[in-house]
N, C-alpha and C. Protein backbone atom coordinates (compact mmCIF):
# COMPACT_ATOMS: atom_id res chain seq x y z
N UNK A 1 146.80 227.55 102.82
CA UNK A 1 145.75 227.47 103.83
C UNK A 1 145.50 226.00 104.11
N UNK A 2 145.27 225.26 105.37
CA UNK A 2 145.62 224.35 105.36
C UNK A 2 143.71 223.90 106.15
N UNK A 3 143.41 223.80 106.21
CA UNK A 3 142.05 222.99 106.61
C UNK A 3 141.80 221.72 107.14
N UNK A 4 141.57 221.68 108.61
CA UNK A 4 141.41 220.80 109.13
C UNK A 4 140.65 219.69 108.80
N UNK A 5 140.25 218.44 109.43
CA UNK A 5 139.18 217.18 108.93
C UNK A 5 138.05 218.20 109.73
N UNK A 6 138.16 218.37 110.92
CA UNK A 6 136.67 219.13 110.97
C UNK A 6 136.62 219.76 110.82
N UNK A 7 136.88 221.07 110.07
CA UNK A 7 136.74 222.04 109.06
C UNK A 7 135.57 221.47 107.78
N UNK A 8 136.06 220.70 107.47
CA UNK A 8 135.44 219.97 106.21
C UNK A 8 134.12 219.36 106.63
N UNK A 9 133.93 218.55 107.71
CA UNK A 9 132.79 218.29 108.45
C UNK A 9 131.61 218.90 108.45
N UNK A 10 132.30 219.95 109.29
CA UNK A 10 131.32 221.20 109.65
C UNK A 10 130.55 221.49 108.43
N UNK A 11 130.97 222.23 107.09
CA UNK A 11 130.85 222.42 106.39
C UNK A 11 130.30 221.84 105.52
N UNK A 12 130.51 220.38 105.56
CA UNK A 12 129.02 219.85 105.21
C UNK A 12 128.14 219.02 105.57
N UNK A 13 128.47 219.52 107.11
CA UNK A 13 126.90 219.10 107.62
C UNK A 13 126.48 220.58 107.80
N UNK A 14 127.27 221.62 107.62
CA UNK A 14 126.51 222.74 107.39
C UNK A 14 125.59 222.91 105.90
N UNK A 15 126.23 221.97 105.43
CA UNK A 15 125.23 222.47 103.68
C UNK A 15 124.02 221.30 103.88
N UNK A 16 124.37 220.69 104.76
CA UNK A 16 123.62 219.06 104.67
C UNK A 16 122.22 220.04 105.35
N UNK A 17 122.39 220.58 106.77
CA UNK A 17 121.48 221.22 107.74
C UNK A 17 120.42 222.34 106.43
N UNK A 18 121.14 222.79 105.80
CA UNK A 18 120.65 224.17 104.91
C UNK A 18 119.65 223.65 103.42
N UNK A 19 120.20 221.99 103.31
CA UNK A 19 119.69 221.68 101.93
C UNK A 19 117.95 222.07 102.15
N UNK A 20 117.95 222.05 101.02
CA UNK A 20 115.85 222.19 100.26
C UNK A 20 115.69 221.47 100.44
N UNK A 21 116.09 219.94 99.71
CA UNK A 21 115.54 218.61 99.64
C UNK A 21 115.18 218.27 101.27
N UNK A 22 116.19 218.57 102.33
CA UNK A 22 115.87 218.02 103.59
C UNK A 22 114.53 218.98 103.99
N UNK A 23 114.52 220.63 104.12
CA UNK A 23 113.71 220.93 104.78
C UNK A 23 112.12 221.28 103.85
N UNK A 24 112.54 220.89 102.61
CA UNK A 24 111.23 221.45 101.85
C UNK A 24 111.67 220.53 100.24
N UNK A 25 110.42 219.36 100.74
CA UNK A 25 111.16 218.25 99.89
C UNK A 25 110.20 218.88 98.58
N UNK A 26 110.16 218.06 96.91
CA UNK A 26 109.91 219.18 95.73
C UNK A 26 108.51 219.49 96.12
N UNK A 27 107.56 220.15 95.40
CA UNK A 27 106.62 219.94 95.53
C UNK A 27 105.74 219.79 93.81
N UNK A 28 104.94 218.62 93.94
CA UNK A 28 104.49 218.45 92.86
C UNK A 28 103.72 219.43 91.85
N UNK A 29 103.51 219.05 91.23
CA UNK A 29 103.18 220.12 90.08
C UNK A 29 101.55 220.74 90.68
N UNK A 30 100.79 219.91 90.66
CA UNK A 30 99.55 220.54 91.00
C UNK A 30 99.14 221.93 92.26
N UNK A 31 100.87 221.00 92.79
CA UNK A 31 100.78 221.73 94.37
C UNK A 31 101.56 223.08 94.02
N UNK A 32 101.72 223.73 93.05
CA UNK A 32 102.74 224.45 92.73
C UNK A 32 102.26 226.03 93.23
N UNK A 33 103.46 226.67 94.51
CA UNK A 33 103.34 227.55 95.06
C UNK A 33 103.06 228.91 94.22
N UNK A 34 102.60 230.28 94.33
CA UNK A 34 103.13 230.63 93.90
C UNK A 34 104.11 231.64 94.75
N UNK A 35 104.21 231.19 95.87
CA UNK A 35 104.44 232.12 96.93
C UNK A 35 106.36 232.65 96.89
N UNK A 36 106.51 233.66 96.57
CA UNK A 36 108.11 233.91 96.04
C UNK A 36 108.99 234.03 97.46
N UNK A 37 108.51 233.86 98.51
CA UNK A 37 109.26 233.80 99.58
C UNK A 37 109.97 232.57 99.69
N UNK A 38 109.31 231.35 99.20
CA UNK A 38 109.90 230.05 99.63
C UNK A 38 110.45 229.87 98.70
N UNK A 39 110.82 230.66 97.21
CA UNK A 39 111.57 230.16 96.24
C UNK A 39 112.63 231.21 96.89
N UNK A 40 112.56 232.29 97.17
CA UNK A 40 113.87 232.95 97.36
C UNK A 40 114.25 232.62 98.30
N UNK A 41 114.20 231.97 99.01
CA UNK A 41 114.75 230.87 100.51
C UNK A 41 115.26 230.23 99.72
N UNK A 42 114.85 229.01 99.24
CA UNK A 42 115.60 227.99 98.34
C UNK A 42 116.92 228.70 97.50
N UNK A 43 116.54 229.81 96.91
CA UNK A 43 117.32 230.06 96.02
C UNK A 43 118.93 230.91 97.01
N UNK A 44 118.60 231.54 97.93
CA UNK A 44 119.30 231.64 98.88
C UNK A 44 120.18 230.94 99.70
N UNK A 45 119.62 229.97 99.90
CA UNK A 45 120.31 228.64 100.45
C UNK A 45 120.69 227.93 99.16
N UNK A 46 120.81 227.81 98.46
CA UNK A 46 121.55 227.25 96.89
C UNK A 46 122.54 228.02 96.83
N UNK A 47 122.65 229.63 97.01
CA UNK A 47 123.53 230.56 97.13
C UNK A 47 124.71 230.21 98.10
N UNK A 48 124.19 230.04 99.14
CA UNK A 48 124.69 230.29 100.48
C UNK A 48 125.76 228.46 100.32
N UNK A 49 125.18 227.61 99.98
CA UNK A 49 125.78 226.39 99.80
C UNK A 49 126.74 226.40 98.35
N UNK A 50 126.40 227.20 97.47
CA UNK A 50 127.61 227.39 96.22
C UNK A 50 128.92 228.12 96.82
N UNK A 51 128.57 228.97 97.65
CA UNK A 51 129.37 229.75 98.21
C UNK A 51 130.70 228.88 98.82
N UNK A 52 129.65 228.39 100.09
CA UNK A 52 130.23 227.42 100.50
C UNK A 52 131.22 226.40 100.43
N UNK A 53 130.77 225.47 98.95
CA UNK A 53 131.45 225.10 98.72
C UNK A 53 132.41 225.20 97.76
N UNK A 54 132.36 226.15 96.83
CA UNK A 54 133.41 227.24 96.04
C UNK A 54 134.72 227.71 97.05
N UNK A 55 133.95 228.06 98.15
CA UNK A 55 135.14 228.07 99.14
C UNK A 55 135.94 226.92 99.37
N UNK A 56 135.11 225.60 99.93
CA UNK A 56 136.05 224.68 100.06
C UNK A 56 136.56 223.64 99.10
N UNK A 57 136.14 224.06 97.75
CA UNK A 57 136.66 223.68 96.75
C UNK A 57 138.24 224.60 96.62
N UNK A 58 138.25 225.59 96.73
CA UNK A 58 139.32 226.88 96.36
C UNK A 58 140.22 226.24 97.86
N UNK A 59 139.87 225.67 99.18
CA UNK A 59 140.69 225.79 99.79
C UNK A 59 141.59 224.60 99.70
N UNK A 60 140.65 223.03 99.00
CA UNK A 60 141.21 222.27 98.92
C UNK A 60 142.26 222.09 97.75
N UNK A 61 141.77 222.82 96.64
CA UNK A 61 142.89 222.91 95.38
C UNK A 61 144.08 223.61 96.32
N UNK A 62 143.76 224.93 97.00
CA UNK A 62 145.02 225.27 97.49
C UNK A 62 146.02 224.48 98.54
N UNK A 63 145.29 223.85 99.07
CA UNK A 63 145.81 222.69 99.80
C UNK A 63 146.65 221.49 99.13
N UNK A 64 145.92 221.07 97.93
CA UNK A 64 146.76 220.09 97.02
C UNK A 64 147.68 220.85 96.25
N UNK A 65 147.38 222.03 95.92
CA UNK A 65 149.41 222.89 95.74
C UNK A 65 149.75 222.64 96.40
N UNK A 66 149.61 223.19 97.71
CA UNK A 66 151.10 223.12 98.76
C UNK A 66 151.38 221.74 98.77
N UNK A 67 151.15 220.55 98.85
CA UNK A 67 151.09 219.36 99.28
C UNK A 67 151.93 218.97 97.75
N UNK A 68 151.66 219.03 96.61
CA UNK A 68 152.22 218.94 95.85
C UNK A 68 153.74 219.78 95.71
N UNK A 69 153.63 220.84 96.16
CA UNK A 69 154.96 221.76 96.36
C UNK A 69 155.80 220.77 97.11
N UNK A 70 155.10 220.44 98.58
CA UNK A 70 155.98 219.97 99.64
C UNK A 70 156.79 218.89 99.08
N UNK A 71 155.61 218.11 98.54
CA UNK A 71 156.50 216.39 97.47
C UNK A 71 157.47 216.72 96.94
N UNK A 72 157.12 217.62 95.84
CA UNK A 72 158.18 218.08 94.75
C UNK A 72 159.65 218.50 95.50
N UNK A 73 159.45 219.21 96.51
CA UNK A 73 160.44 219.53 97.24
C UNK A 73 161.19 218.48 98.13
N UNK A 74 160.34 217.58 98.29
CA UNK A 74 160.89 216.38 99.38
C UNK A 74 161.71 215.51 98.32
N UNK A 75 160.96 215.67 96.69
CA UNK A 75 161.23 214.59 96.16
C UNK A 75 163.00 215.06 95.54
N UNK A 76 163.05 216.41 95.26
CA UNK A 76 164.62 216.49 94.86
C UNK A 76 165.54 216.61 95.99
N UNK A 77 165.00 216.94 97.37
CA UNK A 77 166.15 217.22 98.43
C UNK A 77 166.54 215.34 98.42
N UNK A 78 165.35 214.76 98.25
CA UNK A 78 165.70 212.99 98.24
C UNK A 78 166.78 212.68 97.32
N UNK A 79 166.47 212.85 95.99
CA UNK A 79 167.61 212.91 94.64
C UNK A 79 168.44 213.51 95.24
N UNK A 80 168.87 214.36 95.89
CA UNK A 80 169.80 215.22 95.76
C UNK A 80 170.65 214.30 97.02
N UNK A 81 170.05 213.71 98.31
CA UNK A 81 170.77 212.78 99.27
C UNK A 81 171.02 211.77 98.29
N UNK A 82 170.01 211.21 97.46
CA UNK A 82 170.74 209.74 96.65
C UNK A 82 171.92 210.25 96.01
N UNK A 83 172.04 211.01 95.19
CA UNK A 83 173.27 211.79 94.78
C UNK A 83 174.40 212.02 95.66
N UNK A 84 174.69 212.27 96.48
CA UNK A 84 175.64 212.87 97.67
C UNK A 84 176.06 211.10 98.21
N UNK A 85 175.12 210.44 98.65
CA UNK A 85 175.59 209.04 98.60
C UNK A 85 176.04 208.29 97.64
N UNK A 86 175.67 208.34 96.58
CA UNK A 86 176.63 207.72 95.53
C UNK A 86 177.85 208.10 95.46
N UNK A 87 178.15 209.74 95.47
CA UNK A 87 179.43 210.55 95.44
C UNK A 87 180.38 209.87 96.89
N UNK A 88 179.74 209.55 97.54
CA UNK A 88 180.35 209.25 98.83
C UNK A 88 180.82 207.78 99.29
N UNK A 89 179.67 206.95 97.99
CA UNK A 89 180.00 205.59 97.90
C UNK A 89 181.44 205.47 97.22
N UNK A 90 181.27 206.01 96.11
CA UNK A 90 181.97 206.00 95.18
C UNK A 90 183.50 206.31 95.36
N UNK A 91 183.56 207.62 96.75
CA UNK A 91 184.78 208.09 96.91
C UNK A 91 185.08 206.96 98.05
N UNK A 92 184.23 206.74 98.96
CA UNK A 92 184.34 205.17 99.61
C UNK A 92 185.55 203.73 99.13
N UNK A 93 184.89 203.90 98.08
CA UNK A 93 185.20 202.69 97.39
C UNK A 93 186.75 202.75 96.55
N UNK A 94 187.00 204.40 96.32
CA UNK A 94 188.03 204.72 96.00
C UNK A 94 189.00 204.91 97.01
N UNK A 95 188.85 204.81 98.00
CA UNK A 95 190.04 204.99 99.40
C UNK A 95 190.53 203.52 99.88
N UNK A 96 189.03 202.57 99.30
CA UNK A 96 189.24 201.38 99.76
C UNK A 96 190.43 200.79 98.70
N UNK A 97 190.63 201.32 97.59
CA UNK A 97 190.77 200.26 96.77
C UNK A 97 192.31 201.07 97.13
N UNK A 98 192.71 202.45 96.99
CA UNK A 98 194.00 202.90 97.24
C UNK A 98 194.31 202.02 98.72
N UNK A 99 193.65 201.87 100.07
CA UNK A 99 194.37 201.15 100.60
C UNK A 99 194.79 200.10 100.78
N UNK A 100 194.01 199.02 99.99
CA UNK A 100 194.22 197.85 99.47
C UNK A 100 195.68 197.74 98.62
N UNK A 101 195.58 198.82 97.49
CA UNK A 101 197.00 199.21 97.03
C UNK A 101 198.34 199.61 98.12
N UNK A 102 198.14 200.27 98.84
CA UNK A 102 199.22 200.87 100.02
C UNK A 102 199.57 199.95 101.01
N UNK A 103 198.41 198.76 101.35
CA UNK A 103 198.56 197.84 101.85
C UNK A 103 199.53 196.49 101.38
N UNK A 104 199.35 196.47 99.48
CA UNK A 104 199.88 195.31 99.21
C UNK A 104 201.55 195.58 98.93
N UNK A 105 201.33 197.35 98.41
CA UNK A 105 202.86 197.71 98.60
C UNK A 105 203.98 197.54 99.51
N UNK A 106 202.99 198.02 100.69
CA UNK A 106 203.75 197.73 102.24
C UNK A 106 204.16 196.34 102.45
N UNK A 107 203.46 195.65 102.42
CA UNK A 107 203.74 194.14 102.33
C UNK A 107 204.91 193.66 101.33
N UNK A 108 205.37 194.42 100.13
CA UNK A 108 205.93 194.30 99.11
C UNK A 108 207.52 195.07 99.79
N UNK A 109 207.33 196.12 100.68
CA UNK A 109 208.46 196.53 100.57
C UNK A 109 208.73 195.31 102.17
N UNK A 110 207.63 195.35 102.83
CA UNK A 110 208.07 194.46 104.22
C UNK A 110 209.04 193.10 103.86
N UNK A 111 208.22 192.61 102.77
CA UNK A 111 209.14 191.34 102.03
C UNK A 111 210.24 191.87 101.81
N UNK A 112 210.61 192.91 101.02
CA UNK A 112 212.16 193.17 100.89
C UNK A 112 213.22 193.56 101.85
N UNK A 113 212.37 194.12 102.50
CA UNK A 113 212.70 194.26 103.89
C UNK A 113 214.07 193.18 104.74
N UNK A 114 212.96 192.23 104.71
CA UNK A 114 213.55 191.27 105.88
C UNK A 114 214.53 190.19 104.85
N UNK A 115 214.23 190.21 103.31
CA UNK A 115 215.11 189.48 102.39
C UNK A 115 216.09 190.35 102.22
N UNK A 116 216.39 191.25 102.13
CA UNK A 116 217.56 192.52 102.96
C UNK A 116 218.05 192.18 104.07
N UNK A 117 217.40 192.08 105.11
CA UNK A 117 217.92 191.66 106.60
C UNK A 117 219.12 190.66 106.78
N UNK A 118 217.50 189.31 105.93
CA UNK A 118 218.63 188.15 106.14
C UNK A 118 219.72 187.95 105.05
N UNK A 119 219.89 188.89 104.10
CA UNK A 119 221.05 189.07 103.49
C UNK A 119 222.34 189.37 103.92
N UNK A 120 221.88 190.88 104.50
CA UNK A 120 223.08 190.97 105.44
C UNK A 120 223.20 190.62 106.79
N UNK A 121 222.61 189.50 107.36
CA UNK A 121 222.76 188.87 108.49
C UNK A 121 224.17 187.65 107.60
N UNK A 122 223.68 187.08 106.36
CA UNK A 122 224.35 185.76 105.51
C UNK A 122 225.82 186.73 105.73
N UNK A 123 226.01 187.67 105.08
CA UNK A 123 226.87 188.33 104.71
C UNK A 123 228.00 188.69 105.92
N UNK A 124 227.51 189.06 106.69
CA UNK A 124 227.77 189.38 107.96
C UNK A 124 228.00 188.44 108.72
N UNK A 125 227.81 187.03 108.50
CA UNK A 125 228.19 185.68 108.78
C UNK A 125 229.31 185.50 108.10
N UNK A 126 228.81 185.50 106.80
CA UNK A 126 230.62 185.10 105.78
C UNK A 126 231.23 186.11 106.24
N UNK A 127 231.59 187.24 106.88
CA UNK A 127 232.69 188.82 106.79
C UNK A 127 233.25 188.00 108.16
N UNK A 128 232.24 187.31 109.00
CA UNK A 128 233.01 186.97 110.17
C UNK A 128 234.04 185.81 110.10
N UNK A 129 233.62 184.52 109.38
CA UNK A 129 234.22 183.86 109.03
C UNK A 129 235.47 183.67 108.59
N UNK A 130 235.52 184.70 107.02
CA UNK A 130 236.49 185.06 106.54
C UNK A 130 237.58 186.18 107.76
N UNK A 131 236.93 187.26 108.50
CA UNK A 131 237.60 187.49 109.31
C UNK A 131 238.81 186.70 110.37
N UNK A 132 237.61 185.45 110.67
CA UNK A 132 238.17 184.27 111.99
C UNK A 132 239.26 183.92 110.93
N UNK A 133 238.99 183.31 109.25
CA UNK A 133 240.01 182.85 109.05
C UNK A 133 241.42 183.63 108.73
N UNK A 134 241.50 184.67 108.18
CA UNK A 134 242.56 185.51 108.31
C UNK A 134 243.17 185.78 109.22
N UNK A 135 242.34 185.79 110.61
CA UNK A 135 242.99 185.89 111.75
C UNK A 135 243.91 185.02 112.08
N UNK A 136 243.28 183.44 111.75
CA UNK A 136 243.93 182.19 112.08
C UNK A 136 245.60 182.31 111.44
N UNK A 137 245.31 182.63 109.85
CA UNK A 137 246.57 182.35 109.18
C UNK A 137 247.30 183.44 109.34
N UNK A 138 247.48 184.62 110.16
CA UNK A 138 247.85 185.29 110.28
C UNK A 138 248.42 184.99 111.47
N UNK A 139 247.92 184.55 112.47
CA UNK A 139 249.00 184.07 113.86
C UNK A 139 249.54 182.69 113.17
N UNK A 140 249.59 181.33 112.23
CA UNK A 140 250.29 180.85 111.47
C UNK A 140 251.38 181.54 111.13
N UNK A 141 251.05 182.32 110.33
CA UNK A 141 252.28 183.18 109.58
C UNK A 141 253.20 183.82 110.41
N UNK A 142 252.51 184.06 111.87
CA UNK A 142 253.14 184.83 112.81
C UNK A 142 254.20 183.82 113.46
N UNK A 143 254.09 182.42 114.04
CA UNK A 143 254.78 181.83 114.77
C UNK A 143 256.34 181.89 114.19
């Protein structure tokens, strides 16, 4: 049950409007009634204001459950996002570090790569060479 600010207001300027003290301040001893109408007024309106506020005592405890429920509930769906982000940091940080790895590999095979290349570019230089020269001594040998 959820109770508005003027809910609460009302209610006690409704007990405020109803008090004894405001409309029938004590009366001293000498002056002492014995008239049982104005005590069962008083005692009525003491009633009527316990009531009262028994009620908005009962509505505000029920109010600070729910409000306490709601926290409690806000407070693990919260844990439960800090959780899911760590898991997510964490797997984050693990993709980073594999591509950092896949990255330095690549680079590792790219180096071999092109020290391959210019191997058989060298090679492929000397096959020609040696080719030109066989050719040479071979029209020698031929004349």
């Amino acid at each position: 049950m959820e109770m508005s600010y003027d809910t609460y207001t009302n209610a006690i300027q409704n007990i405020r409007s109803t008090s004894t003290l405001d409309q029938n301040p004590p009366i001293k001893p000498r002056e002492r009634r014995s008239d049982n109408g104005v005590l069962n007024d008083t005692m009525e309106r003491n009633s009527t204001q316990s009531e009262t506020l028994t009620q908005l005592y009962s509505a505000l405890k029920e109010e600070s459950n729910q409000l306490q429920t709601n926290y409690n509930s806000l407070t693990a769906e919260r844990d439960q996002l800090q959780t899911n982000y760590n898991s997510l940091t964490a797997e984050r940080d693990q993709l980073q570090t594999n591509y950092n790895s896949l990255t330095a590999e690549r680079d590792q095979l790219q180096t071999n790569y092109n020290t391959l290349t210019a191997e058989r570019d060298q090679l492929q230089t000397n096959y020609n060479s040696l080719k030109a020269e066989r050719d040479q001594l071979q029209r020698k040998l031929g004349k």
